[in-house]
PDB file of N, CA and C in Angstrom:
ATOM      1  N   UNK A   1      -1.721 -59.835  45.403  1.00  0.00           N
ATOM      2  CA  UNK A   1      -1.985 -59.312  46.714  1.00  0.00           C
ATOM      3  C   UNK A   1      -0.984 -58.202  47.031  1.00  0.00           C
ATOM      4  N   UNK A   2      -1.384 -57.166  47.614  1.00  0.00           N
ATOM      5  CA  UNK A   2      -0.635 -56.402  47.255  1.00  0.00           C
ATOM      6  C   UNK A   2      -0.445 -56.144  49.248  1.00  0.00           C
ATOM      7  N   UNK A   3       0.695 -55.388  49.936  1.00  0.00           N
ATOM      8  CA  UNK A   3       1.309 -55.208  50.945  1.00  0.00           C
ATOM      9  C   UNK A   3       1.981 -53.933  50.943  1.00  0.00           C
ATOM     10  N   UNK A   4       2.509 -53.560  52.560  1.00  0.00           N
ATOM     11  CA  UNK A   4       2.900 -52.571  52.642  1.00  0.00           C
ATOM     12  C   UNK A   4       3.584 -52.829  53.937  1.00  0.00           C
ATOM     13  N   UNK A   5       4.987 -52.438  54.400  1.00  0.00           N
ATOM     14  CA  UNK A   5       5.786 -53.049  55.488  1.00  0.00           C
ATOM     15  C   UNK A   5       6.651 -51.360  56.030  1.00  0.00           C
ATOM     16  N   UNK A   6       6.414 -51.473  57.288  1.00  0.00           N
ATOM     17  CA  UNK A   6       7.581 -50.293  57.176  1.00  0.00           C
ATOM     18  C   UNK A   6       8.999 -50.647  57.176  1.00  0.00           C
ATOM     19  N   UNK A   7       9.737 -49.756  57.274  1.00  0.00           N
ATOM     20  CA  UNK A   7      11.370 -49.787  57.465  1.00  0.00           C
ATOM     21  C   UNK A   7      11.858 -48.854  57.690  1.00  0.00           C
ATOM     22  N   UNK A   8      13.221 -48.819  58.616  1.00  0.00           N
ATOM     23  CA  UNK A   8      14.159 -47.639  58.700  1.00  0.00           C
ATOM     24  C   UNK A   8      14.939 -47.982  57.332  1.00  0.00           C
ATOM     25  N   UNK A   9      15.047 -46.874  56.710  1.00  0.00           N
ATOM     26  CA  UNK A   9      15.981 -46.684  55.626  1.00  0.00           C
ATOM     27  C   UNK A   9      16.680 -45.320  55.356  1.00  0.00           C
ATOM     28  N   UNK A  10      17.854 -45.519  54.374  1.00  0.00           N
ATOM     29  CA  UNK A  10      18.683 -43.754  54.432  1.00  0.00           C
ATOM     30  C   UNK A  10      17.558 -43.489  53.326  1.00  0.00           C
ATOM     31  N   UNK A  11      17.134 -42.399  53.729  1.00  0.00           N
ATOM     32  CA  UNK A  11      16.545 -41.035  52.937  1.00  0.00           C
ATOM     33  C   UNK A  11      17.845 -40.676  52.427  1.00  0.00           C
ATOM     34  N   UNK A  12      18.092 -40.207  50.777  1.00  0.00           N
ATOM     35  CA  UNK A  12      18.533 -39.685  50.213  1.00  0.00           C
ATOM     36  C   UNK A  12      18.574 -37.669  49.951  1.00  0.00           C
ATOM     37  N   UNK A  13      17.239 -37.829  49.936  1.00  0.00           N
ATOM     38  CA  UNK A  13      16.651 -36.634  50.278  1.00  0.00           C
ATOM     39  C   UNK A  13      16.836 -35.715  51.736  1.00  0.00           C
ATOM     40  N   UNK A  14      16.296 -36.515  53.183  1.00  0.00           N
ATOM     41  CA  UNK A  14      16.585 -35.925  54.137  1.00  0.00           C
ATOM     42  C   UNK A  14      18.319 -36.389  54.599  1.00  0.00           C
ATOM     43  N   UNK A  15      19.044 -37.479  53.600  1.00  0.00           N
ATOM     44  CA  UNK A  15      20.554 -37.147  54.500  1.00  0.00           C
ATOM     45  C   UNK A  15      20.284 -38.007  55.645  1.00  0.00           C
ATOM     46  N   UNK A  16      19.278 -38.926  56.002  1.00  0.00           N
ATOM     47  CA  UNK A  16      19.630 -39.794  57.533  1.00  0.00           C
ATOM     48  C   UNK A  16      18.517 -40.968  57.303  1.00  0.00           C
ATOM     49  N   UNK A  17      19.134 -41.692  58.317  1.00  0.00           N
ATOM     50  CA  UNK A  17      17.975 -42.928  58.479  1.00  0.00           C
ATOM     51  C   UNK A  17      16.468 -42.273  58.844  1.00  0.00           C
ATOM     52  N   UNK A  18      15.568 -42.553  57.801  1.00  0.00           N
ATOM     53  CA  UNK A  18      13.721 -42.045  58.268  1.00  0.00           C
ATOM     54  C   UNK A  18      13.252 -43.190  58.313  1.00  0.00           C
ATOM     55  N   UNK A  19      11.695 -43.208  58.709  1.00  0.00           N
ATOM     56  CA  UNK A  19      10.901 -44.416  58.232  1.00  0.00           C
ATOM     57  C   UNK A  19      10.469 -44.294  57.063  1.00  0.00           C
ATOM     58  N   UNK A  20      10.416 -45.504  56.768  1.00  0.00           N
ATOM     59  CA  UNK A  20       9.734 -45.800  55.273  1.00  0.00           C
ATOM     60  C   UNK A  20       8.928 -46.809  54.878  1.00  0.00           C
ATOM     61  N   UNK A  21       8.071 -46.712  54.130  1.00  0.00           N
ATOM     62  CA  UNK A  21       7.127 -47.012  53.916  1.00  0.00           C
ATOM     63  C   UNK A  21       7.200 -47.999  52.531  1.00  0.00           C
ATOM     64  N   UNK A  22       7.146 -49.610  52.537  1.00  0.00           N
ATOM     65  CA  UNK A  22       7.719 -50.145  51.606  1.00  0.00           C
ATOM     66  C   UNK A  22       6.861 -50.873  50.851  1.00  0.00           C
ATOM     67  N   UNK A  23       5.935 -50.825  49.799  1.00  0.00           N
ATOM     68  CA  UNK A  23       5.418 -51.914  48.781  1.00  0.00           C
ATOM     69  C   UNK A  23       5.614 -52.852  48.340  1.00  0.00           C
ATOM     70  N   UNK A  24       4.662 -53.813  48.132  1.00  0.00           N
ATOM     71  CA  UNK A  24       5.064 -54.783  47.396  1.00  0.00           C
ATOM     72  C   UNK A  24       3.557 -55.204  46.662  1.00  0.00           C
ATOM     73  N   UNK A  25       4.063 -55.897  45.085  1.00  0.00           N
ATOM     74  CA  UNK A  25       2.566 -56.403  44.574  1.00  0.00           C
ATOM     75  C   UNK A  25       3.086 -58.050  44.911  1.00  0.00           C
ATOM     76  N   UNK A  26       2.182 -59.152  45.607  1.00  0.00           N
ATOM     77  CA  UNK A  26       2.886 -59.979  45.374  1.00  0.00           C
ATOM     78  C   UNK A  26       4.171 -60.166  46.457  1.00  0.00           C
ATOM     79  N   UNK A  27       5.008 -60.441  45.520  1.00  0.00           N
ATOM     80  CA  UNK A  27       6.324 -60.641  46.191  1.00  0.00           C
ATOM     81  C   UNK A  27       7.495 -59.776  45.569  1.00  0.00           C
ATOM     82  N   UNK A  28       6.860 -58.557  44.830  1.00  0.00           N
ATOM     83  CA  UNK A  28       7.803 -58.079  43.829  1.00  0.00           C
ATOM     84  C   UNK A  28       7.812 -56.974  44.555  1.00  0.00           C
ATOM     85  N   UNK A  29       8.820 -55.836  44.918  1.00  0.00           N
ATOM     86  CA  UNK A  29       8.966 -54.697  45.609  1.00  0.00           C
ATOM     87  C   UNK A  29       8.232 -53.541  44.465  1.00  0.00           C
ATOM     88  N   UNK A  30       7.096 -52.909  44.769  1.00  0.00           N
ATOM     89  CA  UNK A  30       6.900 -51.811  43.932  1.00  0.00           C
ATOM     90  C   UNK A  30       7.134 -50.832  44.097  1.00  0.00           C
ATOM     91  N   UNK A  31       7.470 -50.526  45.281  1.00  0.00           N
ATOM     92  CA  UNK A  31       8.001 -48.545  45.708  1.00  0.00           C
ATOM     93  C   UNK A  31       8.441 -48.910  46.971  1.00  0.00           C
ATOM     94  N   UNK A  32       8.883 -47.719  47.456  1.00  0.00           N
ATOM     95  CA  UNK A  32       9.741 -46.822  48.514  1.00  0.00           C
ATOM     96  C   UNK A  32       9.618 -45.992  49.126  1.00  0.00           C
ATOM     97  N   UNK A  33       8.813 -45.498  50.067  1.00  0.00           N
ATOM     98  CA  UNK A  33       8.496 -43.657  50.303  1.00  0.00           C
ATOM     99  C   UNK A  33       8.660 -43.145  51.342  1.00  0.00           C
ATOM    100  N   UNK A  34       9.350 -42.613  51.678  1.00  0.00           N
ATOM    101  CA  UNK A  34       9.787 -41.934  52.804  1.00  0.00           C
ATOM    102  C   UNK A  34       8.836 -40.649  53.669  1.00  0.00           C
ATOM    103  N   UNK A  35       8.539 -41.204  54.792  1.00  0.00           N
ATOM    104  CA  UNK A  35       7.328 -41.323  55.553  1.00  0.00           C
ATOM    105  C   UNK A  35       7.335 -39.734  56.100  1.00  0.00           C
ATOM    106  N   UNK A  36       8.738 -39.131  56.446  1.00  0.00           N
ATOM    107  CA  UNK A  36       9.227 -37.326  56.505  1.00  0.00           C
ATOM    108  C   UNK A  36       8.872 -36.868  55.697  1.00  0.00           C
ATOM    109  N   UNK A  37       9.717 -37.023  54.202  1.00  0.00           N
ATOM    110  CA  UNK A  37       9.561 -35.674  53.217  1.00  0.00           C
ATOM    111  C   UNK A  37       8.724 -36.372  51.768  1.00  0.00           C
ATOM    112  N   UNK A  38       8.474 -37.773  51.998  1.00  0.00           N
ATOM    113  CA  UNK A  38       7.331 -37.829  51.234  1.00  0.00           C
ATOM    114  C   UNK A  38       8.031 -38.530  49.695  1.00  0.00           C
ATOM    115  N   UNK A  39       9.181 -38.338  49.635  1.00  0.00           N
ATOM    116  CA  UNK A  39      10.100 -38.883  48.572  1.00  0.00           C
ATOM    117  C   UNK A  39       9.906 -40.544  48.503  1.00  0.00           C
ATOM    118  N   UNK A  40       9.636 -40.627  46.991  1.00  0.00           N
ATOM    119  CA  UNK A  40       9.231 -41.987  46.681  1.00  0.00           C
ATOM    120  C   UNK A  40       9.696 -42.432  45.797  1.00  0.00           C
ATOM    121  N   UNK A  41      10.641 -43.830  45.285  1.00  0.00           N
ATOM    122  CA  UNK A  41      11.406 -44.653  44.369  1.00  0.00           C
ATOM    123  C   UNK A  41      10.252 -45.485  43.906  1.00  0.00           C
ATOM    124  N   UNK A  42       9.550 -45.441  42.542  1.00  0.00           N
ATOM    125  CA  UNK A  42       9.117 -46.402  42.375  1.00  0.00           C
ATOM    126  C   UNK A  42       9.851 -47.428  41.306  1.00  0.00           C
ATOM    127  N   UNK A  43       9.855 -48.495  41.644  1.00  0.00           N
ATOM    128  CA  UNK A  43      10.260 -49.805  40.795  1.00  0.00           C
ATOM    129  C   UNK A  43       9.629 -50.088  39.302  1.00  0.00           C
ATOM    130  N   UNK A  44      10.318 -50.220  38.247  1.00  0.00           N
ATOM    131  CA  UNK A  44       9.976 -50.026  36.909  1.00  0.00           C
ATOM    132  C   UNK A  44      10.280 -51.624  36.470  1.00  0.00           C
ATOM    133  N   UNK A  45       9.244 -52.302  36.598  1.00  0.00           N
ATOM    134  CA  UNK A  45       9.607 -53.890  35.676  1.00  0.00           C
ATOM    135  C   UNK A  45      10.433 -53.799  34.522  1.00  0.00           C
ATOM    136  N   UNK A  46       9.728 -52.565  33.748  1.00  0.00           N
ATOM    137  CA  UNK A  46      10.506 -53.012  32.463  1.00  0.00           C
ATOM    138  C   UNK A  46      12.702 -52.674  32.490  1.00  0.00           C
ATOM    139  N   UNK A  47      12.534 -52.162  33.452  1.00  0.00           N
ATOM    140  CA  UNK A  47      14.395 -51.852  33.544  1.00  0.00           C
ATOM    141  C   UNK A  47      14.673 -52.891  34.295  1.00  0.00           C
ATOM    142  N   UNK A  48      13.798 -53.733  35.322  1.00  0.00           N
ATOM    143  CA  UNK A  48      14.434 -55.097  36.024  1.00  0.00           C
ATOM    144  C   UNK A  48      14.191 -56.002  34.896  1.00  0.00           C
ATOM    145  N   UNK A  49      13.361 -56.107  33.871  1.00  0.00           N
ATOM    146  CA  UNK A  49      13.269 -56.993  33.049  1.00  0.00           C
ATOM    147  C   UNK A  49      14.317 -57.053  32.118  1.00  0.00           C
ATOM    148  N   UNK A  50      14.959 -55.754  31.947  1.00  0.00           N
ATOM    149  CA  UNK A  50      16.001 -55.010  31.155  1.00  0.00           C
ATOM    150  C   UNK A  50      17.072 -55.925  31.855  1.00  0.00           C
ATOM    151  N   UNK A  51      17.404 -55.381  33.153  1.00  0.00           N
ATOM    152  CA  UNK A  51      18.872 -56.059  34.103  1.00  0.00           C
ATOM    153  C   UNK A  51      18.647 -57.696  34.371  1.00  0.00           C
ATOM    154  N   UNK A  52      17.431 -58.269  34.529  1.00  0.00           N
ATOM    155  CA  UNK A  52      17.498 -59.569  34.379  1.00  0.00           C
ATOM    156  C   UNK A  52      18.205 -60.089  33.077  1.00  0.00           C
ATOM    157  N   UNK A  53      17.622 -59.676  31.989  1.00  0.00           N
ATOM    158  CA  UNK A  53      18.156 -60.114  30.568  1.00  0.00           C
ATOM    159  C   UNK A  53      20.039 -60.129  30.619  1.00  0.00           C
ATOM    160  N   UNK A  54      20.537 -58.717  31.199  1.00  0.00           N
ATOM    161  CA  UNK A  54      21.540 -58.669  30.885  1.00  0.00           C
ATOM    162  C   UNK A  54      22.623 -59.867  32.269  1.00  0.00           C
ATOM    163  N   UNK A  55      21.913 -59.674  33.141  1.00  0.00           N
ATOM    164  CA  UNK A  55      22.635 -61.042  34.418  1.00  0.00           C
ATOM    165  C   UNK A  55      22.318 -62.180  33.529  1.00  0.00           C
ATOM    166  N   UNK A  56      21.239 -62.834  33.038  1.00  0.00           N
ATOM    167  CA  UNK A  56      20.741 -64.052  32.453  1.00  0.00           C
ATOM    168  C   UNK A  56      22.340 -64.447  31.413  1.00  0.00           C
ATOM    169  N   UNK A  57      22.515 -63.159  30.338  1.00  0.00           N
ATOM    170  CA  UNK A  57      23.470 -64.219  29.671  1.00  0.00           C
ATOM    171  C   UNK A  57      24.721 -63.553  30.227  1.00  0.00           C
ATOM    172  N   UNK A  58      24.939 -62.845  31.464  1.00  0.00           N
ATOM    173  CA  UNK A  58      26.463 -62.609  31.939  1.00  0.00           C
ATOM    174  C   UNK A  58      26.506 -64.276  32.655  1.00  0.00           C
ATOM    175  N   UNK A  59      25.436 -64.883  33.046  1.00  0.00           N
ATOM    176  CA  UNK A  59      26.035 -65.836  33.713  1.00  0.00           C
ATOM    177  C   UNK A  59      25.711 -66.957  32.923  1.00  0.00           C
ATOM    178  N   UNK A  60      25.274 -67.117  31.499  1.00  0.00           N
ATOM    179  CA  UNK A  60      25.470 -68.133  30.691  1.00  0.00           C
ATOM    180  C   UNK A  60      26.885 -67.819  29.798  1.00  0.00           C
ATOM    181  N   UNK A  61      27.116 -66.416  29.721  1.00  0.00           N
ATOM    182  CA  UNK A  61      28.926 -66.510  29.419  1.00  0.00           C
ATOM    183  C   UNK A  61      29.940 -66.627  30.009  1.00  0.00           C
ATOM    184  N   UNK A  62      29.266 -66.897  31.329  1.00  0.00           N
ATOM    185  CA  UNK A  62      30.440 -66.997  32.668  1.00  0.00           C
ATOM    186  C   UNK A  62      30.450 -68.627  32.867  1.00  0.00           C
ATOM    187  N   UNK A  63      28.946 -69.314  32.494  1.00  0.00           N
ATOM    188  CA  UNK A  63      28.889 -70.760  32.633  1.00  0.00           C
ATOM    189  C   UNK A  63      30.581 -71.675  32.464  1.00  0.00           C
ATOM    190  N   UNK A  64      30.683 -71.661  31.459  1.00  0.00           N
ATOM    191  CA  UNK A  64      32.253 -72.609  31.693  1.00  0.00           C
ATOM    192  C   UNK A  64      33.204 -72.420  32.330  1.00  0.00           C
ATOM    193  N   UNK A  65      33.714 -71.337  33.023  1.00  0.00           N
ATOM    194  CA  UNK A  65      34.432 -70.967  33.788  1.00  0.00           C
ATOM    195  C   UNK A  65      33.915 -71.521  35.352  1.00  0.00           C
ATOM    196  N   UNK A  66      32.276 -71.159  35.182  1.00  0.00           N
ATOM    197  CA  UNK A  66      31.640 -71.831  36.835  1.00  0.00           C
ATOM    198  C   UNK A  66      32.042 -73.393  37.017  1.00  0.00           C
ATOM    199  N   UNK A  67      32.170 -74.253  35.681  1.00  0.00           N
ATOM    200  CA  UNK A  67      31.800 -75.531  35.470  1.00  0.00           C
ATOM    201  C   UNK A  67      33.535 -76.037  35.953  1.00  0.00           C
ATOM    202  N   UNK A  68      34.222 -75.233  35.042  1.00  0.00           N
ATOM    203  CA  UNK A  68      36.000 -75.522  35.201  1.00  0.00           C
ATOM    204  C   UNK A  68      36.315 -75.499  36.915  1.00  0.00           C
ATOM    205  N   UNK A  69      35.518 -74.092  37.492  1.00  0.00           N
ATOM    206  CA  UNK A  69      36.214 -74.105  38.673  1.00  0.00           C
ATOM    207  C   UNK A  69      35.453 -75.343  39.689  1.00  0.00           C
ATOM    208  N   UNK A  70      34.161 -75.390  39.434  1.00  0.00           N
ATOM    209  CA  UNK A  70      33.626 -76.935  40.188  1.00  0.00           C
ATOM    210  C   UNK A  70      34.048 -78.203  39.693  1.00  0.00           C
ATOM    211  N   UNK A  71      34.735 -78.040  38.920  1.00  0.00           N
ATOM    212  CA  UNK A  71      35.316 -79.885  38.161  1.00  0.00           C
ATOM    213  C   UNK A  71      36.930 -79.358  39.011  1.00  0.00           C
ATOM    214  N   UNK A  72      37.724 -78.456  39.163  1.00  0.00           N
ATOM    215  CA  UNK A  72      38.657 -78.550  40.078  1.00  0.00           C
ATOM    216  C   UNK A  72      38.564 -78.903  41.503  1.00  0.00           C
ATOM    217  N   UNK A  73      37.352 -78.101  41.746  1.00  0.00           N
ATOM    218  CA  UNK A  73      37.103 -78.218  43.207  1.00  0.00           C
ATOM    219  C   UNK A  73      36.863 -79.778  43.859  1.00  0.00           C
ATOM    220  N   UNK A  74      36.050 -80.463  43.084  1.00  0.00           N
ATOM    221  CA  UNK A  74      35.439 -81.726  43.516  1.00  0.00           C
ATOM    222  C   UNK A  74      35.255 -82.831  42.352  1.00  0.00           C
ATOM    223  N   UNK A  75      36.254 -83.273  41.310  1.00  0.00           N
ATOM    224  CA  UNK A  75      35.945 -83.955  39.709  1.00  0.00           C
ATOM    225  C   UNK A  75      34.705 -85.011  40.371  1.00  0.00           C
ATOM    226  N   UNK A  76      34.871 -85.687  41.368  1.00  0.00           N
ATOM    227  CA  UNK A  76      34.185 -86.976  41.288  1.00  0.00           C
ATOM    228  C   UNK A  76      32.093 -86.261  41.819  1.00  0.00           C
ATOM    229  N   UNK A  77      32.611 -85.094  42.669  1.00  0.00           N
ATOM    230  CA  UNK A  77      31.116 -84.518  42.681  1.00  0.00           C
ATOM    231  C   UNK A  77      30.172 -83.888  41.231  1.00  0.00           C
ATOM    232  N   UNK A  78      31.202 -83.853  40.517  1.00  0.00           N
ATOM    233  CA  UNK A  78      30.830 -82.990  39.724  1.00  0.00           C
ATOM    234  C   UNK A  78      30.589 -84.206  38.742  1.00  0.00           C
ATOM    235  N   UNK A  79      30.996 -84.857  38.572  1.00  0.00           N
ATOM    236  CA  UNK A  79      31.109 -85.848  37.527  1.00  0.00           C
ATOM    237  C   UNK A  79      29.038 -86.552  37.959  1.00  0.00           C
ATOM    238  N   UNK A  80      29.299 -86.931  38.675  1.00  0.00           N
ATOM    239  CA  UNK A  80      28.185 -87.825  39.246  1.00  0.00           C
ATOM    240  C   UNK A  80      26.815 -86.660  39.672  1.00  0.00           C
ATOM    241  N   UNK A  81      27.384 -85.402  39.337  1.00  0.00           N
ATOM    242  CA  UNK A  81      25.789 -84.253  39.331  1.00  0.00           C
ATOM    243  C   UNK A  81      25.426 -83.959  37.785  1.00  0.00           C
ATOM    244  N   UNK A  82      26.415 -84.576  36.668  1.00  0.00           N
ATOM    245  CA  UNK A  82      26.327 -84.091  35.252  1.00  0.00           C
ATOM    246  C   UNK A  82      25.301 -84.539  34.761  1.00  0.00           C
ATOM    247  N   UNK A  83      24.284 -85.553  34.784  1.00  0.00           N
ATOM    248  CA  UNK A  83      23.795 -86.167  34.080  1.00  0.00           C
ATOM    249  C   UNK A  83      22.422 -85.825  34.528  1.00  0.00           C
ATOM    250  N   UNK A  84      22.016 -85.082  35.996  1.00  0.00           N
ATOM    251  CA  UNK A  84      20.926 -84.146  36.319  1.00  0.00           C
ATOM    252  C   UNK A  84      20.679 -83.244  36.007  1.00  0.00           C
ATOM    253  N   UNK A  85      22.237 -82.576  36.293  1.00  0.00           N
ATOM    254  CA  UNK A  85      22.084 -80.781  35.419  1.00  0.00           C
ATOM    255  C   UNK A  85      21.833 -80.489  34.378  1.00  0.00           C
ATOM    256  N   UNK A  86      22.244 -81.729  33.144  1.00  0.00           N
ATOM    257  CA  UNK A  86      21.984 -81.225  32.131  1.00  0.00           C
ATOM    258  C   UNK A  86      20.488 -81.780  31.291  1.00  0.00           C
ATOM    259  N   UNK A  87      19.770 -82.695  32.453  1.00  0.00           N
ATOM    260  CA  UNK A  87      18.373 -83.286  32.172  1.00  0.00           C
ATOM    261  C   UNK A  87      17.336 -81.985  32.448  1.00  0.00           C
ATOM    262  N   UNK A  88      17.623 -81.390  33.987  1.00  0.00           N
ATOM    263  CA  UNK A  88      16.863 -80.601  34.258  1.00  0.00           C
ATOM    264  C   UNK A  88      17.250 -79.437  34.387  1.00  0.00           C
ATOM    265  N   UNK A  89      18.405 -78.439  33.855  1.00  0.00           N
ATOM    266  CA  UNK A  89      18.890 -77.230  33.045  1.00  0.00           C
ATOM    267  C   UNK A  89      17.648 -76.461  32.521  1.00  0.00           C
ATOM    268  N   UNK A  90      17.163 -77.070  31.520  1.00  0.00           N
ATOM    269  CA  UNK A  90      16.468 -76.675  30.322  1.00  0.00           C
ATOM    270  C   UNK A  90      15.149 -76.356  30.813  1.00  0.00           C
ATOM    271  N   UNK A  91      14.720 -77.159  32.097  1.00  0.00           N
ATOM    272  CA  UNK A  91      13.331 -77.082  32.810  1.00  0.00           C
ATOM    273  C   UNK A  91      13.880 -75.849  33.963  1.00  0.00           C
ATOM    274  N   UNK A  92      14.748 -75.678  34.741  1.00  0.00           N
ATOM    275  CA  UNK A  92      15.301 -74.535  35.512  1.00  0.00           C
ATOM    276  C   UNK A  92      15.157 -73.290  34.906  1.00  0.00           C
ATOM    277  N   UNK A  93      15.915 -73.003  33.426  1.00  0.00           N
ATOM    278  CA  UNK A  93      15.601 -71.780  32.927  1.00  0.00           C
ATOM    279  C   UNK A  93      14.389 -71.549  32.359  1.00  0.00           C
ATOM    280  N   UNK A  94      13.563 -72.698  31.995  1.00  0.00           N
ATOM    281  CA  UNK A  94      12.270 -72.393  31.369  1.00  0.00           C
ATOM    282  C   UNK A  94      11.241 -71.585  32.516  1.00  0.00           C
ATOM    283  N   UNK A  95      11.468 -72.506  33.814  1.00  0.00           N
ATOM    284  CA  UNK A  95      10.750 -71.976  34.546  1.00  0.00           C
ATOM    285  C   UNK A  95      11.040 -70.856  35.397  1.00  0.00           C
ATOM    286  N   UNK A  96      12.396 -70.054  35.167  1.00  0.00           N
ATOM    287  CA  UNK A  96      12.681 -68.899  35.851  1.00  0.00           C
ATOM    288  C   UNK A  96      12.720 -68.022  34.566  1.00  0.00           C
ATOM    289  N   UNK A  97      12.377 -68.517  33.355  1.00  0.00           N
ATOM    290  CA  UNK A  97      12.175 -67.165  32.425  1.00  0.00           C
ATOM    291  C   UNK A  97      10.200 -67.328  32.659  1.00  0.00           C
ATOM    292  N   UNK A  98       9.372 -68.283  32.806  1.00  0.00           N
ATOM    293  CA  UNK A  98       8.141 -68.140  33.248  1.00  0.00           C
ATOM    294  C   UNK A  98       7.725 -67.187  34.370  1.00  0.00           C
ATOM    295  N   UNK A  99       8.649 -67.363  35.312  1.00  0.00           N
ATOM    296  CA  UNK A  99       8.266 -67.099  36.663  1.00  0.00           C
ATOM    297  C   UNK A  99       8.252 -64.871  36.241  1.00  0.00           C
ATOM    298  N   UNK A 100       9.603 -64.865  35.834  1.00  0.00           N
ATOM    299  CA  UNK A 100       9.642 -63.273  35.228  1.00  0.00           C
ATOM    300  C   UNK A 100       8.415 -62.700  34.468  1.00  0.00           C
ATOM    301  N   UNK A 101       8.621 -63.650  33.416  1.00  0.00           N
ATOM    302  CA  UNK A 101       6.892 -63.237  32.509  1.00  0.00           C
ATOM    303  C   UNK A 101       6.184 -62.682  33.312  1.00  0.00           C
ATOM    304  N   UNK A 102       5.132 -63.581  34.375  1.00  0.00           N
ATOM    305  CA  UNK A 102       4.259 -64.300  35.052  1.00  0.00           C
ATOM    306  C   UNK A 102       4.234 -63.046  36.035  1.00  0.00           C
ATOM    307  N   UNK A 103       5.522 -62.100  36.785  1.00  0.00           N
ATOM    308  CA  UNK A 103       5.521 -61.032  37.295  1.00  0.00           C
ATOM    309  C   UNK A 103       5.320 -59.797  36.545  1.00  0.00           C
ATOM    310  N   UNK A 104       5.839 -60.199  35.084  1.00  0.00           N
ATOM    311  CA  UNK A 104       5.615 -58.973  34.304  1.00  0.00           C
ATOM    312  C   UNK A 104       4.006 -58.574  33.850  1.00  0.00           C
ATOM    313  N   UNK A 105       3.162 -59.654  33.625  1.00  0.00           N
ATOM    314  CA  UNK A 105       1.436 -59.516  33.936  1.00  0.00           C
ATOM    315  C   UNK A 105       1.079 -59.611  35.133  1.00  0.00           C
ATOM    316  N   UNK A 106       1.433 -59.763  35.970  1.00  0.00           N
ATOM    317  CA  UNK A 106       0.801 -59.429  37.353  1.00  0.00           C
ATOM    318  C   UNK A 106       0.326 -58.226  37.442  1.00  0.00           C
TER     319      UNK A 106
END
């Protein structure tokens, strides 16, 4: 389903807050266009699919450091959430690398 919302936003082009004119397919932002001079950003899946990949394993190489600083913060919370996280982990990323796909054929 596809949408269209306005907004004040900075124009790059005109130098000030214009209206703008904002897309979406879905729930995914597809463009930008500025309603004055007509200037339009459109959104490229394949470079968010690009920057997802690269956040995905900055924060699976950041994982033990997240884990160290929540076992300081709270041992006995953390202790007694271990045995969920690591049941349903594997179903979390399955279904947020689905959910990406699933936008990338939309």
């Amino acid at each position: 389903m596809n949408s269209k919302m306005k907004a004040e936003l900075f124009c790059l082009h005109c130098n000030k807050d214009t209206p703008h004119e904002v897309s979406y397919a879905g729930t995914t932002l597809k463009s930008i266009k500025c309603i004055e001079c007509g200037s339009e950003i459109e959104i490229r899946r394949e470079k968010l699919i690009g920057n997802y990949a690269v956040d995905f394993i900055e924060r699976i190489l950041t994982k033990p450091y997240r884990m160290t600083e929540e076992l300081e913060k709270d041992l006995t919370k953390f202790i007694l959430s271990l045995p969920i996280r690591i049941i349903t982990k594997p179903y979390r990323i399955a279904k947020e690398v689905t959910e990406m796909i699933k936008k990338e054929h939309d």
